[in-house]
PDB file of N, CA and C in Angstrom:
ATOM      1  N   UNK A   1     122.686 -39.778  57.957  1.00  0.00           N
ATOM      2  CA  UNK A   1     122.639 -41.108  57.377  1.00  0.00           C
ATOM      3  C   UNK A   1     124.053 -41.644  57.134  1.00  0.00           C
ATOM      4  N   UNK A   2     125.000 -40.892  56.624  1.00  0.00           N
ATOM      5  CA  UNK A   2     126.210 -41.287  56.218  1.00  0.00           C
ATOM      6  C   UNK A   2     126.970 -41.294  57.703  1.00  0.00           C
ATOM      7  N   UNK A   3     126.099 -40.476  58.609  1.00  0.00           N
ATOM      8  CA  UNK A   3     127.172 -41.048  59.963  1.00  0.00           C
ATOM      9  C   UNK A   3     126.744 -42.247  60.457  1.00  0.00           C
ATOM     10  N   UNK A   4     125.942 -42.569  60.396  1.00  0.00           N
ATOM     11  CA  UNK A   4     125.230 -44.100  60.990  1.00  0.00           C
ATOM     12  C   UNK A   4     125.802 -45.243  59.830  1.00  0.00           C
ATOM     13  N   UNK A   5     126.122 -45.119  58.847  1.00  0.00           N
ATOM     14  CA  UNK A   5     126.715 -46.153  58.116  1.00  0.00           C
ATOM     15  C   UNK A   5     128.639 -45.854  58.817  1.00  0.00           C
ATOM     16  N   UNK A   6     128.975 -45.255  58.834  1.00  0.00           N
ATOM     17  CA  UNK A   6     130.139 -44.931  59.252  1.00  0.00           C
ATOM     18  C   UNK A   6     130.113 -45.549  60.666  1.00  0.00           C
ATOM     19  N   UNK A   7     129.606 -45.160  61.310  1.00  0.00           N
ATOM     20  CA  UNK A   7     129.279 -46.279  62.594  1.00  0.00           C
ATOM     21  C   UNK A   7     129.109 -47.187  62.142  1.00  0.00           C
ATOM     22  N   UNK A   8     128.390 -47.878  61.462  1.00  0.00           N
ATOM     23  CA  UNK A   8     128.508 -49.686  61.539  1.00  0.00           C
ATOM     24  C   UNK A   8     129.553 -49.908  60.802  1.00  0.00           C
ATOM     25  N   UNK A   9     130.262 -49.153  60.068  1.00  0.00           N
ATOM     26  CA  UNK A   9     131.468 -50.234  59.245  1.00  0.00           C
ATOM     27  C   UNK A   9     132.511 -50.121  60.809  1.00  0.00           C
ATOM     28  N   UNK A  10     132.306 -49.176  61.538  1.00  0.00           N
ATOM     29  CA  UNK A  10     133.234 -49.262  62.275  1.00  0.00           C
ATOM     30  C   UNK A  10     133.512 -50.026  62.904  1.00  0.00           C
ATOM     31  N   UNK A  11     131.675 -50.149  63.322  1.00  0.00           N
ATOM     32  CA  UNK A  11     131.725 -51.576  64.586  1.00  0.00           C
ATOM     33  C   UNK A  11     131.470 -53.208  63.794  1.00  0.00           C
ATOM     34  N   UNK A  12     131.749 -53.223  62.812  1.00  0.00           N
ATOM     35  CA  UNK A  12     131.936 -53.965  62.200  1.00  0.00           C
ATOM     36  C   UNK A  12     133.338 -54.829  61.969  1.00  0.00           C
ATOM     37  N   UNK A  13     133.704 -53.598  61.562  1.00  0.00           N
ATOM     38  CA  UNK A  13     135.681 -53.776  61.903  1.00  0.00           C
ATOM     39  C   UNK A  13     136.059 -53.890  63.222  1.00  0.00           C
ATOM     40  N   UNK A  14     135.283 -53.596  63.950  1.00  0.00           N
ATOM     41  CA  UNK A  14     135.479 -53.663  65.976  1.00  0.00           C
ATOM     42  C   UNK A  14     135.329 -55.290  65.513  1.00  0.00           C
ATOM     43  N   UNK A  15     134.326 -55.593  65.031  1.00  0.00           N
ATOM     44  CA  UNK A  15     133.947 -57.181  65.353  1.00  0.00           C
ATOM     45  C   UNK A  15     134.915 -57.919  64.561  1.00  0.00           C
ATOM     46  N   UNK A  16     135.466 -57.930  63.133  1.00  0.00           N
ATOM     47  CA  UNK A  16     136.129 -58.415  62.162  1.00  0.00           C
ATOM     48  C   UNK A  16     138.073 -58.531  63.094  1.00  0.00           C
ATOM     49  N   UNK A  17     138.092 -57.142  64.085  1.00  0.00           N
ATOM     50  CA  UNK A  17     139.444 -57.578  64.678  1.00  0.00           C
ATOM     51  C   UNK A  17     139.095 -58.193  65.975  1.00  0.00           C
ATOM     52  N   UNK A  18     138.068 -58.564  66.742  1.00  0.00           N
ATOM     53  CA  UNK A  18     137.786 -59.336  67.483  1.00  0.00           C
ATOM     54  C   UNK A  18     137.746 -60.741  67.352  1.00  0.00           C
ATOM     55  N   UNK A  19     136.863 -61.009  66.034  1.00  0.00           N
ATOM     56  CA  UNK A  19     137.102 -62.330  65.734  1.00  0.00           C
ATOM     57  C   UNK A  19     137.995 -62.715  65.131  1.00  0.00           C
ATOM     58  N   UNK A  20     139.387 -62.106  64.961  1.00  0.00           N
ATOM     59  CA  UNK A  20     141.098 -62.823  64.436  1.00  0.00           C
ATOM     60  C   UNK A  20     141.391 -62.675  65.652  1.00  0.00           C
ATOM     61  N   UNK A  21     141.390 -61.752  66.497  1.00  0.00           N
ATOM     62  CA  UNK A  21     142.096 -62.128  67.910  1.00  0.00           C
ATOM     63  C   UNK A  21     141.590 -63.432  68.534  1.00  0.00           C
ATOM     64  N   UNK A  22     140.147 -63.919  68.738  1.00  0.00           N
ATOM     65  CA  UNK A  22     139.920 -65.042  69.119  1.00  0.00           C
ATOM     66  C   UNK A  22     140.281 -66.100  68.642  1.00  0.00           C
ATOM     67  N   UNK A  23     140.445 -65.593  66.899  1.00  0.00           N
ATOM     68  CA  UNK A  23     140.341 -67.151  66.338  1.00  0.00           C
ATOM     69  C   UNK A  23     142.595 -67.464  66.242  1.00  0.00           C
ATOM     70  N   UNK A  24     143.235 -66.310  66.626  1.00  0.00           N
ATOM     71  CA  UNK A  24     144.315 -66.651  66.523  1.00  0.00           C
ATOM     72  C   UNK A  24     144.832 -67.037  68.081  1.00  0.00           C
ATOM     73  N   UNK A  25     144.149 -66.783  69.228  1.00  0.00           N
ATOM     74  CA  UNK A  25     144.066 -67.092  70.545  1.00  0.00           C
ATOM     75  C   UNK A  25     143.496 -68.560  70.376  1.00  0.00           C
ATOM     76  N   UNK A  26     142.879 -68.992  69.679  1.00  0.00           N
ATOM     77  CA  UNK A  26     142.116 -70.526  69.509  1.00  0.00           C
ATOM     78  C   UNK A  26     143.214 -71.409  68.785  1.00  0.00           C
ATOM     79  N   UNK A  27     144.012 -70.603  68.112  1.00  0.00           N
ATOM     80  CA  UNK A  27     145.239 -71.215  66.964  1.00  0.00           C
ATOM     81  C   UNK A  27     146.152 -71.913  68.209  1.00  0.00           C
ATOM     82  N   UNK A  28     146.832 -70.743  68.976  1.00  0.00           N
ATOM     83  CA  UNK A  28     147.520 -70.828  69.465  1.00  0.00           C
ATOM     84  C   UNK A  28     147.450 -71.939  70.846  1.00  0.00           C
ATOM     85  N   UNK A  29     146.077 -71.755  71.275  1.00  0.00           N
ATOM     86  CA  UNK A  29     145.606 -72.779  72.201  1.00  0.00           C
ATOM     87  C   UNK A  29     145.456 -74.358  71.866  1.00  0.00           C
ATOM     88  N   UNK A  30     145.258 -74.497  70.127  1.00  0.00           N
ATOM     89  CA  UNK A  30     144.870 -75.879  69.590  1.00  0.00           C
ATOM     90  C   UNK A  30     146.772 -76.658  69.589  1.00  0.00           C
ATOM     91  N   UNK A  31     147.594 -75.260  69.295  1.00  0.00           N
ATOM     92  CA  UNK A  31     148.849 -75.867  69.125  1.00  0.00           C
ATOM     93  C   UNK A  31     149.438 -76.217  70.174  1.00  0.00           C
ATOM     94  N   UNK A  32     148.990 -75.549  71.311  1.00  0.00           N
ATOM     95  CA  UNK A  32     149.817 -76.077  72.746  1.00  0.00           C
ATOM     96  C   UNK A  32     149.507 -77.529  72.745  1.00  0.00           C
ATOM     97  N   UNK A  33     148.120 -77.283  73.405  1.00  0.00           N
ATOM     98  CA  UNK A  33     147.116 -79.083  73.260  1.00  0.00           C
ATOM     99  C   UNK A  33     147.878 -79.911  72.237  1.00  0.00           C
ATOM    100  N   UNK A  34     148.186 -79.883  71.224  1.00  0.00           N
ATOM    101  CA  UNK A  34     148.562 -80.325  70.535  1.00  0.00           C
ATOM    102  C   UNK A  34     150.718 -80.417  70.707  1.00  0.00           C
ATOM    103  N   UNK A  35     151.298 -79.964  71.302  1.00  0.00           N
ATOM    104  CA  UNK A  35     152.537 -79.936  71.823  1.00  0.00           C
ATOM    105  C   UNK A  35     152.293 -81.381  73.100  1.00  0.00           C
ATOM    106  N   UNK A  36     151.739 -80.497  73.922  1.00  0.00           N
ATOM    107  CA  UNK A  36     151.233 -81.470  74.872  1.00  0.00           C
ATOM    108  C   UNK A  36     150.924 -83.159  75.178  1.00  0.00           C
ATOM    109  N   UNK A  37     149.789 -83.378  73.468  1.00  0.00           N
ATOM    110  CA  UNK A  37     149.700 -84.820  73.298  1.00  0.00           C
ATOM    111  C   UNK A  37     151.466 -85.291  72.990  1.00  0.00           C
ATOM    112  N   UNK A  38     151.693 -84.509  72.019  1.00  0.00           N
ATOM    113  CA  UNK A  38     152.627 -85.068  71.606  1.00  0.00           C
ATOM    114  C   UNK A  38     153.790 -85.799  72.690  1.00  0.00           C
ATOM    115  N   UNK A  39     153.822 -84.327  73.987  1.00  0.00           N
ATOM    116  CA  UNK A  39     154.881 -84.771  74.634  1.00  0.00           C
ATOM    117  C   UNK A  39     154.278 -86.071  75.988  1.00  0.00           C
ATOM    118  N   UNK A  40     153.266 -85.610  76.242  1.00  0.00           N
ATOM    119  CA  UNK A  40     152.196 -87.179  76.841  1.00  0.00           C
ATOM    120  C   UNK A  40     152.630 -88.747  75.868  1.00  0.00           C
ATOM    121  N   UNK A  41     152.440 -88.312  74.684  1.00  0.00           N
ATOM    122  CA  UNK A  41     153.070 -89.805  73.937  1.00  0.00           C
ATOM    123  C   UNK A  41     154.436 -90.410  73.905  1.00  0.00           C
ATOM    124  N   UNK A  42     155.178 -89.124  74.159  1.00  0.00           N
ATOM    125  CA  UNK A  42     156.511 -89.253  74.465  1.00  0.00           C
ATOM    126  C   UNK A  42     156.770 -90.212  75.353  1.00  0.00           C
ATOM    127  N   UNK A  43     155.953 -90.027  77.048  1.00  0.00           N
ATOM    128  CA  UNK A  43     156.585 -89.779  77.935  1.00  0.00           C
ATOM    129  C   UNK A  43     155.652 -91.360  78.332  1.00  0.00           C
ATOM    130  N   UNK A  44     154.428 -92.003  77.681  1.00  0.00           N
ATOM    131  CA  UNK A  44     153.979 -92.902  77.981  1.00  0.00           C
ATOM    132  C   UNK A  44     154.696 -93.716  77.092  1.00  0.00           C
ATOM    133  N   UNK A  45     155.137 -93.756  75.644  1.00  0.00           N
ATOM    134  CA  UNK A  45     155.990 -94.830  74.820  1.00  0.00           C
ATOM    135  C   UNK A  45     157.359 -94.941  75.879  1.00  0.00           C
ATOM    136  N   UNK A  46     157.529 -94.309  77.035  1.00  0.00           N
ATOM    137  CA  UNK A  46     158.992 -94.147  77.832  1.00  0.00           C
ATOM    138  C   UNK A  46     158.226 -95.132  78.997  1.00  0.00           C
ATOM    139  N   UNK A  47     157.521 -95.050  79.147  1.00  0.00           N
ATOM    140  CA  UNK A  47     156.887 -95.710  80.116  1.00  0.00           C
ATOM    141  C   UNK A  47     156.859 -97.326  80.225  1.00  0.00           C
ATOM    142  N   UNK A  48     156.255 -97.029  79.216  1.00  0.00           N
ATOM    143  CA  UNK A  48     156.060 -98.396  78.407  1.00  0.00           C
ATOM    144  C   UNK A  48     157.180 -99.428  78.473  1.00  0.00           C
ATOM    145  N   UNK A  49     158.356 -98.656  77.682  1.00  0.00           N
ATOM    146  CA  UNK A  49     159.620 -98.791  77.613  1.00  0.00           C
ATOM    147  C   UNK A  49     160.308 -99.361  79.158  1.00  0.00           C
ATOM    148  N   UNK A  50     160.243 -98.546  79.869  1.00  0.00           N
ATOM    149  CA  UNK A  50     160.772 -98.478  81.222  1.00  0.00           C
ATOM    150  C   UNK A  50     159.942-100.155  82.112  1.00  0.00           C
ATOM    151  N   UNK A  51     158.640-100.054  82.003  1.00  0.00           N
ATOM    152  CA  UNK A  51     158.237-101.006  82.456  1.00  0.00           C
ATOM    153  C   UNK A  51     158.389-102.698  82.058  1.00  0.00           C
ATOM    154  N   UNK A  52     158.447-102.670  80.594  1.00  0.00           N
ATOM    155  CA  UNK A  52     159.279-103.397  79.908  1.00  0.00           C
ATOM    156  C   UNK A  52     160.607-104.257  80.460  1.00  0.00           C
ATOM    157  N   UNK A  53     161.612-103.495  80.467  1.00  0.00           N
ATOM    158  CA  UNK A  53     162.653-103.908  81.036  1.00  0.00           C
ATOM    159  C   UNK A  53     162.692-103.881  82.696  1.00  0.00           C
ATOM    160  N   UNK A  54     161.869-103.716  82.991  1.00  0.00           N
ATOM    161  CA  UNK A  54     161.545-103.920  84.619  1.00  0.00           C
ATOM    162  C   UNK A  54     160.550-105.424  84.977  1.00  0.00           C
ATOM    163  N   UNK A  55     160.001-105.407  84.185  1.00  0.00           N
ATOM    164  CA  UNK A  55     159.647-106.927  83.737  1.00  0.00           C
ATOM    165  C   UNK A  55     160.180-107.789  83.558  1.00  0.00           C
ATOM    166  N   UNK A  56     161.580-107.446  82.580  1.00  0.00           N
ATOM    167  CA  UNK A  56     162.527-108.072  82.280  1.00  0.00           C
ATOM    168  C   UNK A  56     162.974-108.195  83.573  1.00  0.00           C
ATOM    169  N   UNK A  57     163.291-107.574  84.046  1.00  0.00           N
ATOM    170  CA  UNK A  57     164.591-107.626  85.511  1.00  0.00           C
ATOM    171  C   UNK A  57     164.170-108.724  86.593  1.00  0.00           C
ATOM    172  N   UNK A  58     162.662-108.357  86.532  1.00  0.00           N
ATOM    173  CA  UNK A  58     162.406-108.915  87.838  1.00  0.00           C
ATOM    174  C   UNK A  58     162.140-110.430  87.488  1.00  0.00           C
ATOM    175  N   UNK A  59     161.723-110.817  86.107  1.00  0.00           N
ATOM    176  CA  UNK A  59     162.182-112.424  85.725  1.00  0.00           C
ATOM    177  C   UNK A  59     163.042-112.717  85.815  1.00  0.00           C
ATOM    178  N   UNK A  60     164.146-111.840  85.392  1.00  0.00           N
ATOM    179  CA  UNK A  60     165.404-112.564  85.627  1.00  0.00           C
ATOM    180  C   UNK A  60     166.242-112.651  87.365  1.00  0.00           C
ATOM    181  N   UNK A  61     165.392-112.172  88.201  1.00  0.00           N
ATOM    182  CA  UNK A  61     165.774-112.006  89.509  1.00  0.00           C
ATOM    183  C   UNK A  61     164.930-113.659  89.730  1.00  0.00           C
ATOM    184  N   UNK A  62     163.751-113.193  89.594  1.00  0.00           N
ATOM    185  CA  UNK A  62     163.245-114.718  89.798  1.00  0.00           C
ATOM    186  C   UNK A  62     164.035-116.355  89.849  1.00  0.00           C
ATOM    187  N   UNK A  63     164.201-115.821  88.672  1.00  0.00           N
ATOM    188  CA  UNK A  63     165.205-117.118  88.216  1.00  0.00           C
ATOM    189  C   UNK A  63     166.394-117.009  88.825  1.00  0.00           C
ATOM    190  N   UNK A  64     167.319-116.314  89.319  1.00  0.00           N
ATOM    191  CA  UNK A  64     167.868-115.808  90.238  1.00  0.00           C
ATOM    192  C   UNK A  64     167.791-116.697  91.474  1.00  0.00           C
ATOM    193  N   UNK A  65     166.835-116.130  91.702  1.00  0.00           N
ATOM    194  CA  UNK A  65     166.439-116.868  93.301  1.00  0.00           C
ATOM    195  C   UNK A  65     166.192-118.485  93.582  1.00  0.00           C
ATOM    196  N   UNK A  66     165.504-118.305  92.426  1.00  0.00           N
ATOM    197  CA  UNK A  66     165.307-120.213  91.983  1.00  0.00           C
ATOM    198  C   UNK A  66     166.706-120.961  92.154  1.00  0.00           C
ATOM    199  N   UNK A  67     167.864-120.472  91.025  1.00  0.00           N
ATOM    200  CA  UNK A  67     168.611-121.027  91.572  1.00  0.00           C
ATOM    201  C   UNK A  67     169.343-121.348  92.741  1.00  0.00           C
ATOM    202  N   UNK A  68     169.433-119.882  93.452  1.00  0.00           N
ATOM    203  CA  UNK A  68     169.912-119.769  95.109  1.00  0.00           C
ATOM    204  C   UNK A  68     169.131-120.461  95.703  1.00  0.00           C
ATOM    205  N   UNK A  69     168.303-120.843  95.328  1.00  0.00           N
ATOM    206  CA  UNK A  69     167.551-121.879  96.646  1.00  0.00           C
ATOM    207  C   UNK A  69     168.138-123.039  95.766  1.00  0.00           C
ATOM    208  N   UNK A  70     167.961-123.439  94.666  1.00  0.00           N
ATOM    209  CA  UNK A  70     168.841-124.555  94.488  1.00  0.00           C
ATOM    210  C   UNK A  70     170.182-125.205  95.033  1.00  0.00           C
ATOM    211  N   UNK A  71     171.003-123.920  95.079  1.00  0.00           N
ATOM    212  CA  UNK A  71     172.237-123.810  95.673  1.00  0.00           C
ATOM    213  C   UNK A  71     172.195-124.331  97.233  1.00  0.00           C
ATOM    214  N   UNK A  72     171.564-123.248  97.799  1.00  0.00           N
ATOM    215  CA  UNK A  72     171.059-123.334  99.234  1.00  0.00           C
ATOM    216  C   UNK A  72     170.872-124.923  99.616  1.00  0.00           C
ATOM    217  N   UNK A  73     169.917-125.651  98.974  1.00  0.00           N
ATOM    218  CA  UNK A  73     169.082-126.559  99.409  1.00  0.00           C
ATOM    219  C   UNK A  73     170.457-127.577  99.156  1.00  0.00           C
ATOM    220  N   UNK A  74     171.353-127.705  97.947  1.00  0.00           N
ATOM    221  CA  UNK A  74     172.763-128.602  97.967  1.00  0.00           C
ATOM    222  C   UNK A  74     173.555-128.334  99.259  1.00  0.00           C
ATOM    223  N   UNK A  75     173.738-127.234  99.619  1.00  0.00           N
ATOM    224  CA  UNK A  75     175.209-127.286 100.124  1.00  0.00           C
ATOM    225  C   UNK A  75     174.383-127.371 102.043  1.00  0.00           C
ATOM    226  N   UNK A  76     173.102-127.369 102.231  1.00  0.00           N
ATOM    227  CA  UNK A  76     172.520-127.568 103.099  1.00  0.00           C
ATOM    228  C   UNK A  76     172.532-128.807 103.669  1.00  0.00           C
ATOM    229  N   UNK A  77     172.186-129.943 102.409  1.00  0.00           N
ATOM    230  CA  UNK A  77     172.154-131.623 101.926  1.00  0.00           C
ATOM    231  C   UNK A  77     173.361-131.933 102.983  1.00  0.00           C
TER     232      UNK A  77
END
């Protein structure tokens, strides 16, 4: 009798260090994911950023051109 209780605390403790290995394998997995968003937010607020002033650029090329055809169309006259 006392060996069959000795067996289950054992496999009990089999299970008790099974479930910290999973649940610190789950820790470690929530923190990557979580590295990850972070550096995804990074890299889309850069985006953002980047497209921004590419917006910018290409209005101001626009206008750019507007005038060169202005130019163009005088010294054409």
């Amino acid at each position: 009798m006392l060996e069959r209780i000795t067996h289950a605390v054992e496999a009990i403790r089999d299970m008790n260090r099974q479930i910290a290995t999973a649940a610190e394998e789950q820790t470690s997995v929530a923190e990557d994911i979580s590295r990850n968003l972070t550096e995804i937010t990074s890299i889309a607020s850069t985006n953002l950023d980047n497209m921004q002033r590419t917006e910018a650029a290409s209005l101001n090329l626009h206008g750019l051109s507007g005038q060169l055809n202005e130019v163009t169309a005088r010294l054409s006259a």
